[in-house]
Protein backbone atom coordinates (compact mmCIF):
# COMPACT_ATOMS: atom_id res chain seq x y z
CA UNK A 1 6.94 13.78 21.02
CA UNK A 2 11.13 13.97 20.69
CA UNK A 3 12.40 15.11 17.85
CA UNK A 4 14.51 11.34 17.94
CA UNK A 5 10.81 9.67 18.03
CA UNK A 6 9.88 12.31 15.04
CA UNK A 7 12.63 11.12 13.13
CA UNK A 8 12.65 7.18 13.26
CA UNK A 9 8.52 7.55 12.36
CA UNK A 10 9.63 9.63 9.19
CA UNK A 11 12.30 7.25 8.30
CA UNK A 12 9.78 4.40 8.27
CA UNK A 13 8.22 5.93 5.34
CA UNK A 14 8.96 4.43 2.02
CA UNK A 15 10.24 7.12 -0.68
CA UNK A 16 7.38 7.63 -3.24
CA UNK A 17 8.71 5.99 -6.60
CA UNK A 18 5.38 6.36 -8.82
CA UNK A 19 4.69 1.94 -8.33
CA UNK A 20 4.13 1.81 -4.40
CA UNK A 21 1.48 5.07 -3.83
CA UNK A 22 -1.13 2.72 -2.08
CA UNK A 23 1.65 1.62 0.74
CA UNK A 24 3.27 4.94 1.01
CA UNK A 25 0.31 6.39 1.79
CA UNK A 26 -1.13 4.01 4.10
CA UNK A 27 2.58 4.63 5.76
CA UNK A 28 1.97 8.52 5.68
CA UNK A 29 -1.20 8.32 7.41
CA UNK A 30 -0.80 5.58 10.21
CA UNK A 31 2.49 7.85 10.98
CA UNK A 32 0.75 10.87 11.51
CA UNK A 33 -2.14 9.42 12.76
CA UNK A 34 0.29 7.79 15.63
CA UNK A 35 2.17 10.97 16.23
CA UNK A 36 -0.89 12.57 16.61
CA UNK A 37 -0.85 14.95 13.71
CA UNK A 38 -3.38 13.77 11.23
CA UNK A 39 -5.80 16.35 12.42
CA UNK A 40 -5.54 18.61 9.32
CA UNK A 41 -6.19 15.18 7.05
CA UNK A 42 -9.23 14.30 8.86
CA UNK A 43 -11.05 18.17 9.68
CA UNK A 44 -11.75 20.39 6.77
CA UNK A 45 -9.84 23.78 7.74
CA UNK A 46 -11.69 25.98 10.01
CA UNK A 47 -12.26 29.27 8.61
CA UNK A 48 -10.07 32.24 9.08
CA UNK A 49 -9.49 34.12 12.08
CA UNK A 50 -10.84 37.34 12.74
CA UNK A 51 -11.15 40.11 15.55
CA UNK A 52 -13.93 38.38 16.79
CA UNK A 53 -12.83 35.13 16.92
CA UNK A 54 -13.48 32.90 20.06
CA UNK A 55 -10.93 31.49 21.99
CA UNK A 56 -11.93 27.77 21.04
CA UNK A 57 -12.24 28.77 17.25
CA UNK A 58 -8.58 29.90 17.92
CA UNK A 59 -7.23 27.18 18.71
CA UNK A 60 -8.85 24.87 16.67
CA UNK A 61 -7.57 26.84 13.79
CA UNK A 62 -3.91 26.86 15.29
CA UNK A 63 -4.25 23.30 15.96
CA UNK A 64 -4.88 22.19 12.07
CA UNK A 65 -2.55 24.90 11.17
CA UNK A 66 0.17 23.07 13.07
CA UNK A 67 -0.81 19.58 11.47
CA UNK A 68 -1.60 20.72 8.24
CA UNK A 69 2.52 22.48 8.79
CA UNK A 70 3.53 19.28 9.96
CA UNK A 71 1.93 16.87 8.00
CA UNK A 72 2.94 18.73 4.53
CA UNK A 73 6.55 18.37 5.76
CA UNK A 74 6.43 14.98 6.40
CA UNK A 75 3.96 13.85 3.17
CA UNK A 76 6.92 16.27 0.89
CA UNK A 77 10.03 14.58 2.53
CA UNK A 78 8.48 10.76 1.63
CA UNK A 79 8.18 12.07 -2.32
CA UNK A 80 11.34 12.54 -4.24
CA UNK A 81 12.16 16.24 -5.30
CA UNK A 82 11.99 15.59 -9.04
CA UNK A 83 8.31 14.23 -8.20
CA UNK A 84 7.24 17.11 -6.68
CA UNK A 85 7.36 19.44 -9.46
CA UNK A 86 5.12 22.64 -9.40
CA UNK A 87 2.14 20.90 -6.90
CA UNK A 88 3.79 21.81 -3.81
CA UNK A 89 3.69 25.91 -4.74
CA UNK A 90 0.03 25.51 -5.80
CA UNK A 91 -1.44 23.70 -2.94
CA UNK A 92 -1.71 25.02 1.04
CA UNK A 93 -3.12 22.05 2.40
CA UNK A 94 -2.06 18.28 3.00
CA UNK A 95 -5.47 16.85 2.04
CA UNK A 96 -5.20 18.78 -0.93
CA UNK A 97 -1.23 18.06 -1.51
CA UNK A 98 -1.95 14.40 -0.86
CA UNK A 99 -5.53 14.21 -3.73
CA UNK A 100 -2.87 15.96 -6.19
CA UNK A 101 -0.10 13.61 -5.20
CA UNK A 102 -3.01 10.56 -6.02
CA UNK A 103 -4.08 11.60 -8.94
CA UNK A 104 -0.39 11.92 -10.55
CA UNK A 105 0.79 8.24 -8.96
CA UNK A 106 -2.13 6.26 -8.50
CA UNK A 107 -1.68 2.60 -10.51
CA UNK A 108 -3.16 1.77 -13.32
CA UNK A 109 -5.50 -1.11 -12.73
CA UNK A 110 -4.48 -2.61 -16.07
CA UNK A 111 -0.79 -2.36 -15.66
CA UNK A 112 -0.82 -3.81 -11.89
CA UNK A 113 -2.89 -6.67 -13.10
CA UNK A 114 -0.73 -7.85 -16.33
CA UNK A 115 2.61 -7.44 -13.61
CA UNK A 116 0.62 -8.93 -11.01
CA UNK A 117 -0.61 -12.16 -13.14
CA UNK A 118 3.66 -12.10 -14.37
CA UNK A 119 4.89 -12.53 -10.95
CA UNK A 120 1.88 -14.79 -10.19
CA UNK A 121 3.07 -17.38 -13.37
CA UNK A 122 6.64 -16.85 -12.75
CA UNK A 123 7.09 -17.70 -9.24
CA UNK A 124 9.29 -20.79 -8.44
CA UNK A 125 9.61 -22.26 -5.46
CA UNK A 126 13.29 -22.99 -4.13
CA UNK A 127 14.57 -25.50 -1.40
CA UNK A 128 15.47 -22.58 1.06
CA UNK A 129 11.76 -21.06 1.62
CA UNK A 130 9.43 -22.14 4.21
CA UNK A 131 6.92 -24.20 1.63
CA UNK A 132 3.72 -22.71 3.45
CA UNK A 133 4.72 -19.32 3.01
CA UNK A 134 5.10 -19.63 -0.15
CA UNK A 135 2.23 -21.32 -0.79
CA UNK A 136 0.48 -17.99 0.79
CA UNK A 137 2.53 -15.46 -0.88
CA UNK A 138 1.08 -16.97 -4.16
CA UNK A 139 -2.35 -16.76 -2.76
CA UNK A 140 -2.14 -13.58 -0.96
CA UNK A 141 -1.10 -12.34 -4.91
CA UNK A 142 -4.33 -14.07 -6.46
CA UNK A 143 -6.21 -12.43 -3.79
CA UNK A 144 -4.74 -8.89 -5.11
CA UNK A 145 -5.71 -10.04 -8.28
CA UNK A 146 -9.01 -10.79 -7.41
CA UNK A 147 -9.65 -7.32 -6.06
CA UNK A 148 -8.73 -6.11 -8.95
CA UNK A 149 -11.05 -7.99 -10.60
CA UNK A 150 -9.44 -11.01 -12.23
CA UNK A 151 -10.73 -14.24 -10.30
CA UNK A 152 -7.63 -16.82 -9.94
CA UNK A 153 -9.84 -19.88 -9.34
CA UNK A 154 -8.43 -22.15 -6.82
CA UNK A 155 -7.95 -25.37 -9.23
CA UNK A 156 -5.40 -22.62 -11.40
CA UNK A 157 -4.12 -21.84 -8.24
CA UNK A 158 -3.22 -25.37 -7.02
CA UNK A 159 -1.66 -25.81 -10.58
CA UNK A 160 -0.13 -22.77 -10.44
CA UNK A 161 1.68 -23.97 -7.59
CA UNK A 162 1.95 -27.46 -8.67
CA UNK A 163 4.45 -26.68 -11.39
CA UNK A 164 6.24 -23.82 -9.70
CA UNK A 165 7.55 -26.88 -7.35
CA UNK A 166 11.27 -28.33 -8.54
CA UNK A 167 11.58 -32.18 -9.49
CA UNK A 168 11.99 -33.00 -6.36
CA UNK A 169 8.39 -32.75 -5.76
CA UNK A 170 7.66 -35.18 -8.65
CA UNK A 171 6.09 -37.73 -6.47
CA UNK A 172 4.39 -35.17 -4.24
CA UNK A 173 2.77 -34.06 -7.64
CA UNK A 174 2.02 -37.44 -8.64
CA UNK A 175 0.05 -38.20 -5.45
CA UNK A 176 -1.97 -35.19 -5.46
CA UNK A 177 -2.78 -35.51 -9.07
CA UNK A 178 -4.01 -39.41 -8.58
CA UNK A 179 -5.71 -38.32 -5.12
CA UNK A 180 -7.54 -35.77 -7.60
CA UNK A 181 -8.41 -37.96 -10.20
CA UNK A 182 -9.19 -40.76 -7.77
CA UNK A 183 -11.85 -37.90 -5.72
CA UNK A 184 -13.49 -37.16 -9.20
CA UNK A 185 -14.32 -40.83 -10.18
CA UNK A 186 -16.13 -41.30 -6.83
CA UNK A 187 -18.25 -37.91 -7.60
């Protein structure tokens, strides 16, 4: 792989800023993954080398020596230097780098929810967006909710977007309110 290729896949990856772990890793590991260096984050390390060594134990331990290398440079240039603090002098490998990395950035479920829900009630839809997708970026953000266990029932959601339509939509609201009413007498 070119050292050009090397670069633009590093510059792909977000900077680590303590809200977006999830992503940035996901990023971190379909990058190495594609530039074939994800070896050390997939095999535990192969014990040390010794006299008697065989030649395949060699190289598989100079193999995940090179992606563990590798992979630590490119997981420690995707974190901001004030966020790496003291982990990077304590840890020799990426899987390990990457668990301490999680454990220090990973979202709180609570937090994520409550900003989630926020967006969710404050989105407002504007003449200049394509109306479907943004009828699924509200939905694709009640399905995040609902993994994180907070069910968005789809009548809420329908009101949700209901009233996150301008006036302009009045009669639009109108129609789908009496089509609603109109489906619940004939239940």
């Amino acid at each position: 792989m070119s050292a050009t290729s090397i670069s633009a896949n590093t510059n792909n990856i977000p900077m680590l800023n303590g809200s977006n772990f999830k992503d940035w890793k996901e990023n971190i590991m379909i990058i190495l993954g594609c530039m074939n260096l994800d070896y050390a984050l997939r095999v535990e390390q192969p014990l040390y080398l010794i006299d008697a060594s065989s030649v395949e134990e060699k190289w598989n331990f100079e193999k995940w020596e090179h992606s563990n290398r590798i992979s630590l440079m490119v997981i420690k240039r995707g974190i901001p230097e004030a966020f790496r603090g003291t982990t990077s002098e304590e840890v020799t490998t990426s899987n390990e780098y990457l668990a301490k990395i999680e454990k220090r950035f990973v979202k709180n479920g609570k937090a994520e929810t409550s900003t989630l829900l926020a967006n969710l009630i404050s989105l407002k839809y504007n003449d200049k967006e394509n109306i479907k997708e943004y009828i699924m970026e509200m939905s694709h953000i009640s399905s995040k909710l609902r993994a994180l266990k907070l069910e968005v029932y789809e009548d809420l959601l329908v009101h949700l977007v209901l009233i996150s339509f301008p006036v302009q939509f009045s009669q639009f609201k109108v129609s789908y309110k009496l089509q609603l009413s109109k489906g619940e007498m004939d239940s």
